[in-house]
PDB file of N, CA and C in Angstrom:
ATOM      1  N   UNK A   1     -17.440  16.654   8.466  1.00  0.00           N
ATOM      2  CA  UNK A   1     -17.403  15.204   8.534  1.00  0.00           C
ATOM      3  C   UNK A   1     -16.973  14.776   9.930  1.00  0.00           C
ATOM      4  N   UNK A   2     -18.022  13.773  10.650  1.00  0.00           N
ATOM      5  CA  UNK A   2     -17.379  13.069  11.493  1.00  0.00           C
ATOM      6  C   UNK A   2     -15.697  12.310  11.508  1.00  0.00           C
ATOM      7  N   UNK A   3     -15.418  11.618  12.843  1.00  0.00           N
ATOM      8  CA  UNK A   3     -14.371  10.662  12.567  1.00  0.00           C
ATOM      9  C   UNK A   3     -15.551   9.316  12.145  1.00  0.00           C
ATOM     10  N   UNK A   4     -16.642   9.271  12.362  1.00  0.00           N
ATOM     11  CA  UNK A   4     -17.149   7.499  11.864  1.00  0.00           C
ATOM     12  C   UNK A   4     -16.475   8.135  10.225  1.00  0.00           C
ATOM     13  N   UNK A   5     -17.226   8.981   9.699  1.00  0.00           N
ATOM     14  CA  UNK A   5     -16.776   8.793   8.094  1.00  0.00           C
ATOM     15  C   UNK A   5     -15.450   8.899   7.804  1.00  0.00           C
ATOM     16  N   UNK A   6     -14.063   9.211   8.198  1.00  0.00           N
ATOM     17  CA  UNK A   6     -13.124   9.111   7.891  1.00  0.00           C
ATOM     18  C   UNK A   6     -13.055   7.646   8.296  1.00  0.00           C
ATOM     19  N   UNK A   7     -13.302   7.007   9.223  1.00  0.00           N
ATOM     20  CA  UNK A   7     -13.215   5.522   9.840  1.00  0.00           C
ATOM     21  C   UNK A   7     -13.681   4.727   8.287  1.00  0.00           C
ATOM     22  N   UNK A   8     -14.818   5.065   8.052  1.00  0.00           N
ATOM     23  CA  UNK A   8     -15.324   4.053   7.488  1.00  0.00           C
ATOM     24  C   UNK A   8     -14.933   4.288   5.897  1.00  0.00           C
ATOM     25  N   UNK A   9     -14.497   5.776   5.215  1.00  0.00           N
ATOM     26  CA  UNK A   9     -13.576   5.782   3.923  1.00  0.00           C
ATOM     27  C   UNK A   9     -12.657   4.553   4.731  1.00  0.00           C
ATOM     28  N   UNK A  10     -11.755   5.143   5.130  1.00  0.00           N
ATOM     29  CA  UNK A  10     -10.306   4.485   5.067  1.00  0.00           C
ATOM     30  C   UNK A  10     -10.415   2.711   5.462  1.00  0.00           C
ATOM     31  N   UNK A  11     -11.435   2.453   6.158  1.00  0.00           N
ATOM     32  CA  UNK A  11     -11.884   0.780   6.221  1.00  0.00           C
ATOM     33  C   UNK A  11     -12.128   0.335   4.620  1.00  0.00           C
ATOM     34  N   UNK A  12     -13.261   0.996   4.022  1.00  0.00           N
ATOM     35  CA  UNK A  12     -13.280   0.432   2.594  1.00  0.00           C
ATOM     36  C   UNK A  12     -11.944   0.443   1.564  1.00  0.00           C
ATOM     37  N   UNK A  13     -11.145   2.019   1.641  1.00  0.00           N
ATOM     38  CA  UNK A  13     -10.071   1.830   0.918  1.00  0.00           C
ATOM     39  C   UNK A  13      -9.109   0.828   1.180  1.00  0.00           C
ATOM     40  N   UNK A  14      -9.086   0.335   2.859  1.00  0.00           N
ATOM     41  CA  UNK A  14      -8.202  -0.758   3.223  1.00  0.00           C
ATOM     42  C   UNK A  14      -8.697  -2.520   2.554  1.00  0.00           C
ATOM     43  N   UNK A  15      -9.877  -2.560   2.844  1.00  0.00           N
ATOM     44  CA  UNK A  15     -10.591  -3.662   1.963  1.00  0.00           C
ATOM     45  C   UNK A  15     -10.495  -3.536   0.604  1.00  0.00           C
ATOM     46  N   UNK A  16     -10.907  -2.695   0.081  1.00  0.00           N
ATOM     47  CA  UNK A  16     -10.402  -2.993  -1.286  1.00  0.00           C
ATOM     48  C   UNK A  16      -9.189  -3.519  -1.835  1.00  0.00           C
ATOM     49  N   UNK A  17      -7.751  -2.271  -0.799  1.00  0.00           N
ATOM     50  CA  UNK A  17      -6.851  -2.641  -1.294  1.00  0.00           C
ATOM     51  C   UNK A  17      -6.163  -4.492  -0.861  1.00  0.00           C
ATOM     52  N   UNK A  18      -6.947  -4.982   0.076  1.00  0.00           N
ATOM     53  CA  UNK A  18      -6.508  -6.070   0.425  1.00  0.00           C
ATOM     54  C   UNK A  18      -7.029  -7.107  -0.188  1.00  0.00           C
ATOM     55  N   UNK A  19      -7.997  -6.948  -0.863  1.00  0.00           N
ATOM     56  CA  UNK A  19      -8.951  -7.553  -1.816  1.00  0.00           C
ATOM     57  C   UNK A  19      -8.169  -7.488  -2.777  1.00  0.00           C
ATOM     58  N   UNK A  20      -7.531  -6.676  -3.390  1.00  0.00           N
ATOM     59  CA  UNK A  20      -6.297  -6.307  -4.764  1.00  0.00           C
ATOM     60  C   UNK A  20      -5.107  -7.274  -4.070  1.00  0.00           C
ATOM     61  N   UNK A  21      -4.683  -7.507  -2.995  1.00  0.00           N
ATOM     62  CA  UNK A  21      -3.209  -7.703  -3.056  1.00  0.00           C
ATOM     63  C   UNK A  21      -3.921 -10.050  -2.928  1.00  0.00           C
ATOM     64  N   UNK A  22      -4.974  -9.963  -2.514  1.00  0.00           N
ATOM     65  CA  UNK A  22      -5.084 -11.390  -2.117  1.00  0.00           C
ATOM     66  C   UNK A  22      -5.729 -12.094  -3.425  1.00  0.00           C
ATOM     67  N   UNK A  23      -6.392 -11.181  -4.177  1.00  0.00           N
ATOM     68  CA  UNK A  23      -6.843 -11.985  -5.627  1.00  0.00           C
ATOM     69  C   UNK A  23      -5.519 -11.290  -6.954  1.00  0.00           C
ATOM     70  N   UNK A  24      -5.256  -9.955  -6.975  1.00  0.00           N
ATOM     71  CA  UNK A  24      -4.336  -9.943  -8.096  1.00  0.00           C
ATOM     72  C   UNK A  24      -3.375 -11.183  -8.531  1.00  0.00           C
ATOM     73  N   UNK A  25      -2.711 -11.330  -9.758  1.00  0.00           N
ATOM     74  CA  UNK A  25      -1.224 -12.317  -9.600  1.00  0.00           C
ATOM     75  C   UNK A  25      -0.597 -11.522 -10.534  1.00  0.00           C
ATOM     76  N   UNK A  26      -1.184 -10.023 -11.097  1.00  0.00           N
ATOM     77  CA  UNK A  26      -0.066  -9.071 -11.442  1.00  0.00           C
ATOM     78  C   UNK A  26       0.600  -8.499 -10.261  1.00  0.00           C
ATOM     79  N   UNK A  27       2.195  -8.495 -10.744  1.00  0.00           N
ATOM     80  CA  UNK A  27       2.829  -8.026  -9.236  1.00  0.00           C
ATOM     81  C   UNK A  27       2.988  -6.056  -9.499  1.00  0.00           C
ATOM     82  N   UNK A  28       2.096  -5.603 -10.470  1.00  0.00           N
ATOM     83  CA  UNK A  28       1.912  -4.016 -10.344  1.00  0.00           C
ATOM     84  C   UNK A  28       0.556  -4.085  -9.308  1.00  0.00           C
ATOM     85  N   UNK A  29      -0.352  -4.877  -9.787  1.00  0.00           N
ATOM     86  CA  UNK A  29      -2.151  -4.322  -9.569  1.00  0.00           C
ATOM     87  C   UNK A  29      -1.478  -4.869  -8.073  1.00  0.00           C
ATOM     88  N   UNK A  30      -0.891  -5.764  -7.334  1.00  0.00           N
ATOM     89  CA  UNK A  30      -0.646  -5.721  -5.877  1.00  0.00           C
ATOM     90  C   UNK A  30       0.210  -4.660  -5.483  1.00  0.00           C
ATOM     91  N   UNK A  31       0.840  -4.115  -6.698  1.00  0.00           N
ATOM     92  CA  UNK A  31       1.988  -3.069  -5.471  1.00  0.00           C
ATOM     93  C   UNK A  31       0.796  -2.122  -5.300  1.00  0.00           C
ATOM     94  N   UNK A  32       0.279  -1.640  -6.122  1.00  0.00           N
ATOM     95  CA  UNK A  32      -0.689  -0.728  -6.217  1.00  0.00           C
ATOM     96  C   UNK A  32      -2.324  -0.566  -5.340  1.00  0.00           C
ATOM     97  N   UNK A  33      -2.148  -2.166  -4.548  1.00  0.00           N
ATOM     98  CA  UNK A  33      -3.142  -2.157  -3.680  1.00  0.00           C
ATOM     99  C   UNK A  33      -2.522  -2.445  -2.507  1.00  0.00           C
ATOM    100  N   UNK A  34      -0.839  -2.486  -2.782  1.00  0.00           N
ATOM    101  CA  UNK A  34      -0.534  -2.359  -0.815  1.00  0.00           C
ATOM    102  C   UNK A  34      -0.474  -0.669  -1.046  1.00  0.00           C
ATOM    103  N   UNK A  35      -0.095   0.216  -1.678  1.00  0.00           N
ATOM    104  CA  UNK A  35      -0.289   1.553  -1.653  1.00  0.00           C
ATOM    105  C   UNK A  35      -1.512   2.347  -1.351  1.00  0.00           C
ATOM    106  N   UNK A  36      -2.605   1.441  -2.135  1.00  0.00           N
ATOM    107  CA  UNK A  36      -3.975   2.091  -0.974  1.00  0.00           C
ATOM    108  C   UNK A  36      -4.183   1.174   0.317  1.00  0.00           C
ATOM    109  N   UNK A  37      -3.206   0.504   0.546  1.00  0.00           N
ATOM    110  CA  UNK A  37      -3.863   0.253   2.257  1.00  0.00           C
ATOM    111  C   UNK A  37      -3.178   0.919   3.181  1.00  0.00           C
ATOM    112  N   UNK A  38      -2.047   1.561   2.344  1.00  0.00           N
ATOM    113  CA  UNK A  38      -0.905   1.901   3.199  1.00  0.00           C
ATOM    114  C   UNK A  38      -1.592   3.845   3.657  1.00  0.00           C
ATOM    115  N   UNK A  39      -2.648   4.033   2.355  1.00  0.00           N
ATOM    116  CA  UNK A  39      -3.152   5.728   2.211  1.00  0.00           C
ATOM    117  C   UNK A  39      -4.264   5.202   3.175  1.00  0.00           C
ATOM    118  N   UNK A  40      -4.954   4.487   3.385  1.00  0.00           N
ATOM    119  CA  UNK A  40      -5.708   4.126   4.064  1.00  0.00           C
ATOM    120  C   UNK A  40      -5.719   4.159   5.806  1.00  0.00           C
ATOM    121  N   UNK A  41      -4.384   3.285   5.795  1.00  0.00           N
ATOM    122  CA  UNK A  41      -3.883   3.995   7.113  1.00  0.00           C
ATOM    123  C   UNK A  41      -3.236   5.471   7.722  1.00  0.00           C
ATOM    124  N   UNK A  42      -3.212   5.872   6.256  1.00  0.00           N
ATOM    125  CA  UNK A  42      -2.533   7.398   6.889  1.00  0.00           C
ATOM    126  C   UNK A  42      -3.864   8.296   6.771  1.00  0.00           C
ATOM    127  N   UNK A  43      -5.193   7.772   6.270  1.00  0.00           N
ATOM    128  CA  UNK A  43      -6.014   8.633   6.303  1.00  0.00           C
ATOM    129  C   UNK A  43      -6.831   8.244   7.883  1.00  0.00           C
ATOM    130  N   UNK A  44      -6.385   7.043   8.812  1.00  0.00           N
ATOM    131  CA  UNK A  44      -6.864   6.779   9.887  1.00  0.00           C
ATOM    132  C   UNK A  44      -6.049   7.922  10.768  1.00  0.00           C
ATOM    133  N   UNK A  45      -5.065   7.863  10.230  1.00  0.00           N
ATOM    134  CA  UNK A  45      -3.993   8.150  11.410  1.00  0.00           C
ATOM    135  C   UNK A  45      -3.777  10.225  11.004  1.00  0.00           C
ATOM    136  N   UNK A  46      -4.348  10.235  10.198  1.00  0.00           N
ATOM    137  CA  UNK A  46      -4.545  11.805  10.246  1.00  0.00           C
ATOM    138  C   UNK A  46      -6.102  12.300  10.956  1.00  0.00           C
ATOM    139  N   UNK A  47      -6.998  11.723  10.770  1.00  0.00           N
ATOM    140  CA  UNK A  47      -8.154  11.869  11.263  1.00  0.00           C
ATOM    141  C   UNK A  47      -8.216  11.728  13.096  1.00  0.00           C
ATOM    142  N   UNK A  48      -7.527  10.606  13.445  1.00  0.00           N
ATOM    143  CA  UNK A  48      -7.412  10.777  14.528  1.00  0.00           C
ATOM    144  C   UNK A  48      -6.300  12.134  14.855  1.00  0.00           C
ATOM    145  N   UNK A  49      -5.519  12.548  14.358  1.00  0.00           N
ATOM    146  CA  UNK A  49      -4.581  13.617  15.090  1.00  0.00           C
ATOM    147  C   UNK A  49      -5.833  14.702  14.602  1.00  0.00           C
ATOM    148  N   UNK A  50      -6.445  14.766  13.848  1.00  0.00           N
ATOM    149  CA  UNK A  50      -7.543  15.910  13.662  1.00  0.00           C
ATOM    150  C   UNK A  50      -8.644  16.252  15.192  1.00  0.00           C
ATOM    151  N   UNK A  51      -8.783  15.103  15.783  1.00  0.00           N
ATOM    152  CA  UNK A  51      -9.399  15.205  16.689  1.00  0.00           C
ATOM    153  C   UNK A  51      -8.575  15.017  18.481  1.00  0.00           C
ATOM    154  N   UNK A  52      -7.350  14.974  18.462  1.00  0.00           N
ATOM    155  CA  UNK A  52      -6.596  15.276  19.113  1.00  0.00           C
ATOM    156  C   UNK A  52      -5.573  16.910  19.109  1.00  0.00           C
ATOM    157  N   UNK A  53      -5.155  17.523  20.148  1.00  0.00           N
ATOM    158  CA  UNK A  53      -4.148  18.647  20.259  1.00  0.00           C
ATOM    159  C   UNK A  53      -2.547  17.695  19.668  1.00  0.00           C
ATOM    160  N   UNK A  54      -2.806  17.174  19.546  1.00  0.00           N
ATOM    161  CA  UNK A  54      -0.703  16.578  19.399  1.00  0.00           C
ATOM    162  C   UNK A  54      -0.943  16.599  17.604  1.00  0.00           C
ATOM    163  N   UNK A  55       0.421  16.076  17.506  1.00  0.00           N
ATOM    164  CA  UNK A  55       0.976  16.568  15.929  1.00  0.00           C
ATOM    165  C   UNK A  55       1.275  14.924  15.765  1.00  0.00           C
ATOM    166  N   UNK A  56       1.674  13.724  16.480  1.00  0.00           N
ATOM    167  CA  UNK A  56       1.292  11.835  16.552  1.00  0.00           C
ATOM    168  C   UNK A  56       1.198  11.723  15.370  1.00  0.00           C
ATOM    169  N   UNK A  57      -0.046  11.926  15.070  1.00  0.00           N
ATOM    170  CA  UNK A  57      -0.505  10.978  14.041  1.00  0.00           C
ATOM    171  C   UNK A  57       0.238  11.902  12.906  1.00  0.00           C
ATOM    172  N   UNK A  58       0.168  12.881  12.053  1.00  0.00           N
ATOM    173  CA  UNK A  58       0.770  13.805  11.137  1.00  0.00           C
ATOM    174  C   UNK A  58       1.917  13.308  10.853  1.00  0.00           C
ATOM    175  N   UNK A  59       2.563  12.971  12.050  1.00  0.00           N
ATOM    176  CA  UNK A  59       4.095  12.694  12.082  1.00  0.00           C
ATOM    177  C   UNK A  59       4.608  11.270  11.495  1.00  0.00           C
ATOM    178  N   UNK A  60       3.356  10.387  12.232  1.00  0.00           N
ATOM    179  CA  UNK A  60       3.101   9.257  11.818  1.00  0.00           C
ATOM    180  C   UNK A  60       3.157   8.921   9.553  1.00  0.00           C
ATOM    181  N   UNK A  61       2.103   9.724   9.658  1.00  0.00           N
ATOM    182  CA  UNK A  61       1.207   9.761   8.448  1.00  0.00           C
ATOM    183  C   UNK A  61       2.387  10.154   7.349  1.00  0.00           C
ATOM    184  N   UNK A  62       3.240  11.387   8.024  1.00  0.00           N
ATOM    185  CA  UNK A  62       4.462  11.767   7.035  1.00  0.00           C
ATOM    186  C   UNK A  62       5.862  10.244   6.791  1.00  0.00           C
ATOM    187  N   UNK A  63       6.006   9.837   7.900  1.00  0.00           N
ATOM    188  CA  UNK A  63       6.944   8.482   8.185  1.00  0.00           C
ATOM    189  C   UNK A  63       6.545   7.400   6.989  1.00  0.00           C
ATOM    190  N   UNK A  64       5.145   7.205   7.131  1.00  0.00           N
ATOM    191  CA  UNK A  64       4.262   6.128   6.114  1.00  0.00           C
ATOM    192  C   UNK A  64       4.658   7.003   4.536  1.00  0.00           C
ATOM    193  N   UNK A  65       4.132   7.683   4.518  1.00  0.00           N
ATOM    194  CA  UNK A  65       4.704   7.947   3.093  1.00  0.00           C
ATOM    195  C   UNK A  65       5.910   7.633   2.818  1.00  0.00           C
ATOM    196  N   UNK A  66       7.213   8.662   3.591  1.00  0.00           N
ATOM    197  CA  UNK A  66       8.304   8.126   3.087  1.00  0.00           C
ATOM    198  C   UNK A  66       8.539   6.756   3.457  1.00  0.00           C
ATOM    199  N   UNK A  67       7.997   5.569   3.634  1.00  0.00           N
ATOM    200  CA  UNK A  67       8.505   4.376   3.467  1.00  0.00           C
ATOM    201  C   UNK A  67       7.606   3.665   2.513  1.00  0.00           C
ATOM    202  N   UNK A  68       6.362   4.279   2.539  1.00  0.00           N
ATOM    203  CA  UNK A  68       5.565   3.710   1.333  1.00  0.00           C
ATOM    204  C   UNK A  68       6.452   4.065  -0.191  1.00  0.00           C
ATOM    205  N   UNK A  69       7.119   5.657  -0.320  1.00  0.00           N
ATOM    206  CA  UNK A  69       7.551   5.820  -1.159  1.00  0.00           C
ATOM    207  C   UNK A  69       8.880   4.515  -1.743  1.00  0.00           C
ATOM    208  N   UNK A  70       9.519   4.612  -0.600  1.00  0.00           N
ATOM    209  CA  UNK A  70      10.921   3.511  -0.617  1.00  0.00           C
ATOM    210  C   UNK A  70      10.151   2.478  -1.401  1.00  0.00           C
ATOM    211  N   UNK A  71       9.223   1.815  -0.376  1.00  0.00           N
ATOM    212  CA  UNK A  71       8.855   0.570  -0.856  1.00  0.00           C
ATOM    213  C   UNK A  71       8.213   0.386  -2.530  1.00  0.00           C
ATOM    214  N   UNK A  72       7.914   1.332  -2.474  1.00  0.00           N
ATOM    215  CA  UNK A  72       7.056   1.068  -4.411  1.00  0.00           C
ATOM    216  C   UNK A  72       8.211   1.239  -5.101  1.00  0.00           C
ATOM    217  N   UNK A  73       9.372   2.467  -4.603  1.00  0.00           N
ATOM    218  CA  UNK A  73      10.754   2.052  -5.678  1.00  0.00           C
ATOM    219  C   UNK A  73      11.429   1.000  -6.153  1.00  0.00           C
ATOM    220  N   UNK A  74      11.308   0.540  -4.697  1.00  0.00           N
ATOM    221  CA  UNK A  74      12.195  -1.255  -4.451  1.00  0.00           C
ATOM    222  C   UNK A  74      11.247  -1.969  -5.452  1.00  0.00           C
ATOM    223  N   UNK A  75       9.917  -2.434  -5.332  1.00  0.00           N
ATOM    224  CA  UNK A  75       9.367  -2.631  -5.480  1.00  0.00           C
ATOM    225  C   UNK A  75       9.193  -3.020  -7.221  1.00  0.00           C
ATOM    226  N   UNK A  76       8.927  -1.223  -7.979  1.00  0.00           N
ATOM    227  CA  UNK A  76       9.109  -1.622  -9.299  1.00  0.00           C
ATOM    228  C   UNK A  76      10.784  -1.632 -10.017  1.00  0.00           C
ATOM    229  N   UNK A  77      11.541  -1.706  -8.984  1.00  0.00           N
ATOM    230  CA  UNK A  77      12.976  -2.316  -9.534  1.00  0.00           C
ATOM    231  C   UNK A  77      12.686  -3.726  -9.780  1.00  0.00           C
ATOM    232  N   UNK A  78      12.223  -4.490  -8.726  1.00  0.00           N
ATOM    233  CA  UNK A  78      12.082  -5.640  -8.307  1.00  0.00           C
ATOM    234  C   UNK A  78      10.931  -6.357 -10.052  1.00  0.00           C
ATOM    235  N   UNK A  79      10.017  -5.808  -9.936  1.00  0.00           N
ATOM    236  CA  UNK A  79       9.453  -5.745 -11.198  1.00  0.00           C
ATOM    237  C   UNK A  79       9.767  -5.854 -12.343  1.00  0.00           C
ATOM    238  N   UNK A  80      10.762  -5.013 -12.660  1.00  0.00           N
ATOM    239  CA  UNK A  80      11.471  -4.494 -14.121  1.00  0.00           C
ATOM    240  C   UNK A  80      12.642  -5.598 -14.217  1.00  0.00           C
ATOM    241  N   UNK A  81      12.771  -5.861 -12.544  1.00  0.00           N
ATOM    242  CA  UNK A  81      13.939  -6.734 -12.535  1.00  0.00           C
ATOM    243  C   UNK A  81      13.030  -8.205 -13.530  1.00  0.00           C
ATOM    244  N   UNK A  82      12.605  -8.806 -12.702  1.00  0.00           N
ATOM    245  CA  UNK A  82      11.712 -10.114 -13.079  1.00  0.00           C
ATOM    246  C   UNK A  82      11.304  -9.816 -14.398  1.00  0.00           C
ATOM    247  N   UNK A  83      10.775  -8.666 -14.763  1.00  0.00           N
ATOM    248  CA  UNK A  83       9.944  -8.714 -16.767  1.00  0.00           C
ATOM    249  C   UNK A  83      11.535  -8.925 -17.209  1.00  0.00           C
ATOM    250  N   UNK A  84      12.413  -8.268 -17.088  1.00  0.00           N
ATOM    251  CA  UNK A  84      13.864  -8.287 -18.141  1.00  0.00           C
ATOM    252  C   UNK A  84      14.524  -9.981 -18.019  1.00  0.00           C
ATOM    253  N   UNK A  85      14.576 -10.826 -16.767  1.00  0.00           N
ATOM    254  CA  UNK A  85      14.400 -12.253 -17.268  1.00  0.00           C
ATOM    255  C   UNK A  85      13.368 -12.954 -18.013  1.00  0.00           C
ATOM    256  N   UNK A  86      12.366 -12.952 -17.581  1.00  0.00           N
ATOM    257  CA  UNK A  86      11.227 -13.838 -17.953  1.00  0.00           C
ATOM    258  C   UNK A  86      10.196 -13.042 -18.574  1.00  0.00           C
ATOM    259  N   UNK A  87      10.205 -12.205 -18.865  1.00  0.00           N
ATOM    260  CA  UNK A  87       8.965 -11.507 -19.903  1.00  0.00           C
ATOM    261  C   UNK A  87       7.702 -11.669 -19.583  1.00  0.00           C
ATOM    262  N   UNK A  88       7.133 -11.757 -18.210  1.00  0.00           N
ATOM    263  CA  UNK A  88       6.216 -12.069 -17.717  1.00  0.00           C
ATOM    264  C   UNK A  88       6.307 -11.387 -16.432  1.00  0.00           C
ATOM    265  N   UNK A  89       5.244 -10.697 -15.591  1.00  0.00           N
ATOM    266  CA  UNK A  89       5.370 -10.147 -14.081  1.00  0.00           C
ATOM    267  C   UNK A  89       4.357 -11.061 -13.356  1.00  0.00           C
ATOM    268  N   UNK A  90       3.480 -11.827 -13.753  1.00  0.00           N
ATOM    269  CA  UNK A  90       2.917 -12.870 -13.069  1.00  0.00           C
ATOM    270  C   UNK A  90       3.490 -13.537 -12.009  1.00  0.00           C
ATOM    271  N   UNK A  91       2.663 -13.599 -10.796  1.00  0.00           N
ATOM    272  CA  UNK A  91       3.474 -14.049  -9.370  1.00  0.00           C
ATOM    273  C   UNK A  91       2.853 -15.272  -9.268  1.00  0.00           C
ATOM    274  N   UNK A  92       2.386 -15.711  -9.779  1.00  0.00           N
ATOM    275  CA  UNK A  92       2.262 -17.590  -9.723  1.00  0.00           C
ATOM    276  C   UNK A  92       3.704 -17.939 -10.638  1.00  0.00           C
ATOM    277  N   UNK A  93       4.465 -16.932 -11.113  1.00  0.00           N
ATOM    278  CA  UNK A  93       5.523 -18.219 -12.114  1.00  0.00           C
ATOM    279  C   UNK A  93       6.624 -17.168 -11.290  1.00  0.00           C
ATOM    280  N   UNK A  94       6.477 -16.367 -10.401  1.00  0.00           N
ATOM    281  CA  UNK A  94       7.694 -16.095  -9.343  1.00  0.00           C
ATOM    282  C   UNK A  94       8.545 -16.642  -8.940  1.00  0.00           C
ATOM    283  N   UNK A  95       7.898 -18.251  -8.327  1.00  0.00           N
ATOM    284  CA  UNK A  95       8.416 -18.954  -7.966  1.00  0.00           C
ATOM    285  C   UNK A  95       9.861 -19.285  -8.668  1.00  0.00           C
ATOM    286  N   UNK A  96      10.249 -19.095  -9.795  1.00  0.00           N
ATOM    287  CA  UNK A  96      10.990 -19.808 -10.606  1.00  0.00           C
ATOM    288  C   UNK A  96      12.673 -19.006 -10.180  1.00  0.00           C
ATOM    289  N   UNK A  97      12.431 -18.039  -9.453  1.00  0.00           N
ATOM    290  CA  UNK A  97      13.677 -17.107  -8.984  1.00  0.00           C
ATOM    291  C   UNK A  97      14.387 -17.995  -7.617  1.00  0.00           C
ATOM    292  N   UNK A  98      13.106 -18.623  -6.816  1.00  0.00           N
ATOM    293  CA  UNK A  98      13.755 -19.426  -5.932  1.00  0.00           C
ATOM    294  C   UNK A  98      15.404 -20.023  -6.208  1.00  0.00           C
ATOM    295  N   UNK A  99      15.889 -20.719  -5.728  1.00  0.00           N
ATOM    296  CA  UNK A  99      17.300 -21.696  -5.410  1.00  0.00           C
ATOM    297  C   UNK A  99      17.152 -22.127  -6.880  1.00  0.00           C
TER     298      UNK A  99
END
């Protein structure tokens, strides 16, 4: 495989997943589509160290995980938090945590 086809996987997996986070108003089906934009970029950023001598991008690609990981923890705390008040994870009635 070229780098165009790793380019152009990881462009569609990034569209999709941004397509998931801008139409979902479940707040799983968005965590779950910032997680493929986030694999999306680590499949850019490994492809390019594939075609470079340095270890950059790998290093990169390992960093993104562990903060992608953090973030989906926080994330479905944040979740479990909101269903155990309001019995609902819908992010149009989010709002209601405000002040």
């Amino acid at each position: 495989m070229t780098l165009f086809h790793y380019l152009a996987l990881a462009s569609l997996l990034f569209c999709i997943g941004l397509y998931g986070v801008l139409t979902r108003r479940n707040a799983v089906a968005v965590l779950m589509s910032l997680e493929l934009m986030f694999n999306a970029v680590n499949i850019n950023l490994v492809a390019f160290s594939h075609y470079r001598p340095d270890i950059t991008g790998l290093a990169f690609s390992l960093f993104i995980i562990a903060v992608a990981a953090c973030e989906a923890t926080v994330g479905v705390a944040l979740v479990l938090s909101v269903y155990r008040n309001q019995k609902d994870i819908d992010l149009e009635r989010a709002n209601k945590l405000r002040w």
